[in-house]
C-alpha atoms as a PDB file:
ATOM      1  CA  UNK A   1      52.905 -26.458 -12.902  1.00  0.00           C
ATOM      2  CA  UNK A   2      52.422 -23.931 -10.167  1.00  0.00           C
ATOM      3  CA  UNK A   3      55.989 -22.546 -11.092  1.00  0.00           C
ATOM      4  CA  UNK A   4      55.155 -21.747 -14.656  1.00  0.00           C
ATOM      5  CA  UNK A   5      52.221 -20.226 -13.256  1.00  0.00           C
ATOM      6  CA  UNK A   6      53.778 -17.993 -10.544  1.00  0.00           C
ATOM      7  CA  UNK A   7      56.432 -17.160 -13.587  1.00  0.00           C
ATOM      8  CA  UNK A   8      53.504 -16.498 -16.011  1.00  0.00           C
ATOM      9  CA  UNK A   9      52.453 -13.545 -13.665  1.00  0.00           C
ATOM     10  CA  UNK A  10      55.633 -12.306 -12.483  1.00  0.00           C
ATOM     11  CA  UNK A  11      56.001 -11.876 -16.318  1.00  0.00           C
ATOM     12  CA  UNK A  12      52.686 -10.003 -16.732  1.00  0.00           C
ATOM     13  CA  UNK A  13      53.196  -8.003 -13.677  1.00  0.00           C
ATOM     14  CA  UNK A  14      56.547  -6.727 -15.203  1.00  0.00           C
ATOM     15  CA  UNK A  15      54.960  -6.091 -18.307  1.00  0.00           C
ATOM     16  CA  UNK A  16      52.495  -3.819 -16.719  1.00  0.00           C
ATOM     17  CA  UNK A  17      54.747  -2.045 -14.661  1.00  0.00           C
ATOM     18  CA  UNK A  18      56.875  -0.941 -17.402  1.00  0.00           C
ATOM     19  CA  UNK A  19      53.594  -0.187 -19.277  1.00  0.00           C
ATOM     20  CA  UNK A  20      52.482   2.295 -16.787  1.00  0.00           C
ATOM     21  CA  UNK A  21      56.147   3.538 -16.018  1.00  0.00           C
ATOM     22  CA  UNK A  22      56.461   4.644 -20.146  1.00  0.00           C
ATOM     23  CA  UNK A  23      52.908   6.420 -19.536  1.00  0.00           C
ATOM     24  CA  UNK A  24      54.003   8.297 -16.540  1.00  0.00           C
ATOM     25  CA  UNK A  25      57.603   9.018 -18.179  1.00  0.00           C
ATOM     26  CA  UNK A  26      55.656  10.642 -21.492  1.00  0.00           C
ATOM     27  CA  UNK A  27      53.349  12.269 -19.129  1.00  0.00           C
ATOM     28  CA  UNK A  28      56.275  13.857 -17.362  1.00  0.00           C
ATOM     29  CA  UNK A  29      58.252  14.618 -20.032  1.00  0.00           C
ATOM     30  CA  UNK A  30      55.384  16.552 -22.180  1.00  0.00           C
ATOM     31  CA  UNK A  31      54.281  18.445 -19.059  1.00  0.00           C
ATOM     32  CA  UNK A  32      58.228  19.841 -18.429  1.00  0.00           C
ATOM     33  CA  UNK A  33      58.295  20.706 -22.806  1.00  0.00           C
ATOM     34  CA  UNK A  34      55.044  22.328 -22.259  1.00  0.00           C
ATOM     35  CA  UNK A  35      55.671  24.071 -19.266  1.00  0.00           C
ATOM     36  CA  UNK A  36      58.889  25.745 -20.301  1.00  0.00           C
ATOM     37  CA  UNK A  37      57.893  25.780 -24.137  1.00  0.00           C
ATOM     38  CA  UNK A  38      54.981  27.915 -22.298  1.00  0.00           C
ATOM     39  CA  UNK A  39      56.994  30.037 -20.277  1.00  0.00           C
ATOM     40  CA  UNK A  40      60.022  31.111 -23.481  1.00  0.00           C
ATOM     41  CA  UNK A  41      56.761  31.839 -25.368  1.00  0.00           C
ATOM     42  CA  UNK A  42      55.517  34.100 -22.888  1.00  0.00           C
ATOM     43  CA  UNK A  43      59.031  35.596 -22.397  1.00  0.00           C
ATOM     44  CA  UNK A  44      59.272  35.773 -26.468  1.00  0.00           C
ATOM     45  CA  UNK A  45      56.095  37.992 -26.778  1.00  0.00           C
ATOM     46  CA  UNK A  46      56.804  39.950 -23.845  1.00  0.00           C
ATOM     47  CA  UNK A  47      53.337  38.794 -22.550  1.00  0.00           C
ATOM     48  CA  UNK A  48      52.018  40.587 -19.307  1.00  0.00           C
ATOM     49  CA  UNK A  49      49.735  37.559 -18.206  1.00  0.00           C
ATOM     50  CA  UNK A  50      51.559  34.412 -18.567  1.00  0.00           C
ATOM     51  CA  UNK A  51      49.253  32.840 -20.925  1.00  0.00           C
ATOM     52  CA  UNK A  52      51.284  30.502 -22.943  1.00  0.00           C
ATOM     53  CA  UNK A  53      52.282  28.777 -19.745  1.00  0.00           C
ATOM     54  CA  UNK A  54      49.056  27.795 -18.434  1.00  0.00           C
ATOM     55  CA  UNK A  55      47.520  26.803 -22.050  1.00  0.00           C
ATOM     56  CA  UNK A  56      50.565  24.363 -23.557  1.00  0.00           C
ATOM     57  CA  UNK A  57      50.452  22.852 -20.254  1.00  0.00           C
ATOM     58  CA  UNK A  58      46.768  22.167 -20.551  1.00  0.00           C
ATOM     59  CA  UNK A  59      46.176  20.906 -23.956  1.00  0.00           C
ATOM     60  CA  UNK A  60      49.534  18.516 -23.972  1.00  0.00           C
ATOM     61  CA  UNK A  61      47.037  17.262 -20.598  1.00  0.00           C
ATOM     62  CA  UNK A  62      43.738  16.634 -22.689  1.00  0.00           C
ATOM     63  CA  UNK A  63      45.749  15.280 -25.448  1.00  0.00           C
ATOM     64  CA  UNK A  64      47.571  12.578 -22.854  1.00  0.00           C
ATOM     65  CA  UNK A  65      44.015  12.164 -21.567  1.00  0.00           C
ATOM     66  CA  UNK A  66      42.746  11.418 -24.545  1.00  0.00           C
ATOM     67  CA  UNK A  67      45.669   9.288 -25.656  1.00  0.00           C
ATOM     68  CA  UNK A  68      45.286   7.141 -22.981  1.00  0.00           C
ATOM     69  CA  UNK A  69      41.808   6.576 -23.608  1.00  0.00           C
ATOM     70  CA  UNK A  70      42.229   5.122 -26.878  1.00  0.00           C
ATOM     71  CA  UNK A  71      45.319   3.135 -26.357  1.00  0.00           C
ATOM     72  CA  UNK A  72      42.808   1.246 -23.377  1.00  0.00           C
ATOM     73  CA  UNK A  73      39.573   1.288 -25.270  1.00  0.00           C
ATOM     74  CA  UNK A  74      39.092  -2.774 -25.884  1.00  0.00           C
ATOM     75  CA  UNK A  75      37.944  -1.735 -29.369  1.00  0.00           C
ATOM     76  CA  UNK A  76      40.592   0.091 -31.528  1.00  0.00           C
ATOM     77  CA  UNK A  77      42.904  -0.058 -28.375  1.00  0.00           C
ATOM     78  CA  UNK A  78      47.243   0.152 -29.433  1.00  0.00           C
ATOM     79  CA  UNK A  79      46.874  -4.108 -28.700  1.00  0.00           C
ATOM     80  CA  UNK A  80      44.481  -4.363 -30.843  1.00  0.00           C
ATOM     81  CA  UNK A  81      46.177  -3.312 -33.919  1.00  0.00           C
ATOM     82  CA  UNK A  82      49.241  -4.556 -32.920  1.00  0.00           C
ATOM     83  CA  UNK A  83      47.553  -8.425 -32.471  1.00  0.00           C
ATOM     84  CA  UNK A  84      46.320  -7.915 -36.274  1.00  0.00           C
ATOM     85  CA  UNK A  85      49.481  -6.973 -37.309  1.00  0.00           C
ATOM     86  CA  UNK A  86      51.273 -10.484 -35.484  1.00  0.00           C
ATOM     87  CA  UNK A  87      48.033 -12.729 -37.259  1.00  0.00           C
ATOM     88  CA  UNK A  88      48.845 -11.223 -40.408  1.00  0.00           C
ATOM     89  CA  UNK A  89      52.699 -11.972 -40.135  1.00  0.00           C
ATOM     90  CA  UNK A  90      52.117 -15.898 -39.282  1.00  0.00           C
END
């Protein structure tokens, strides 16, 4: 009994960390497209202040932000409609 317990959590533990390691691989992955998305932009209109490179950056970050917040909100969270979607199938 203990063993399917201590295997129960390894599994959840390894769940989590990939969780968390997709989040920070998006995170880094929009950042570097926003960041150099930002910086041809500001190359492409010849731009004297580099602009573009300081705004992509920052609304890719409030979008993640805010991504984040509704795939954990306990309401409409991403498991939430995903466990409807597995009832539904049954």
């Amino acid at each position: 009994m203990l063993a399917s317990l201590h295997d129960t959590m390894a599994q959840q533990n390894q769940n989590s960390l990939l969780k968390y390691a997709s989040v920070a691989t998006q995170f880094l992955v929009a950042f570097a497209f926003a960041a150099f998305g930002g910086k041809w932009l500001d190359l492409k209109f010849f731009s004297q202040t580099p602009i573009f490179i300081w705004i992509l950056p920052l609304f890719v970050g409030i979008g993640m932000i805010v991504k984040v917040i509704k795939d954990t909100d306990i309401k409409t969270g991403a498991n939430k409609s995903s466990d409807k979607n597995t009832e539904t199938k049954k």
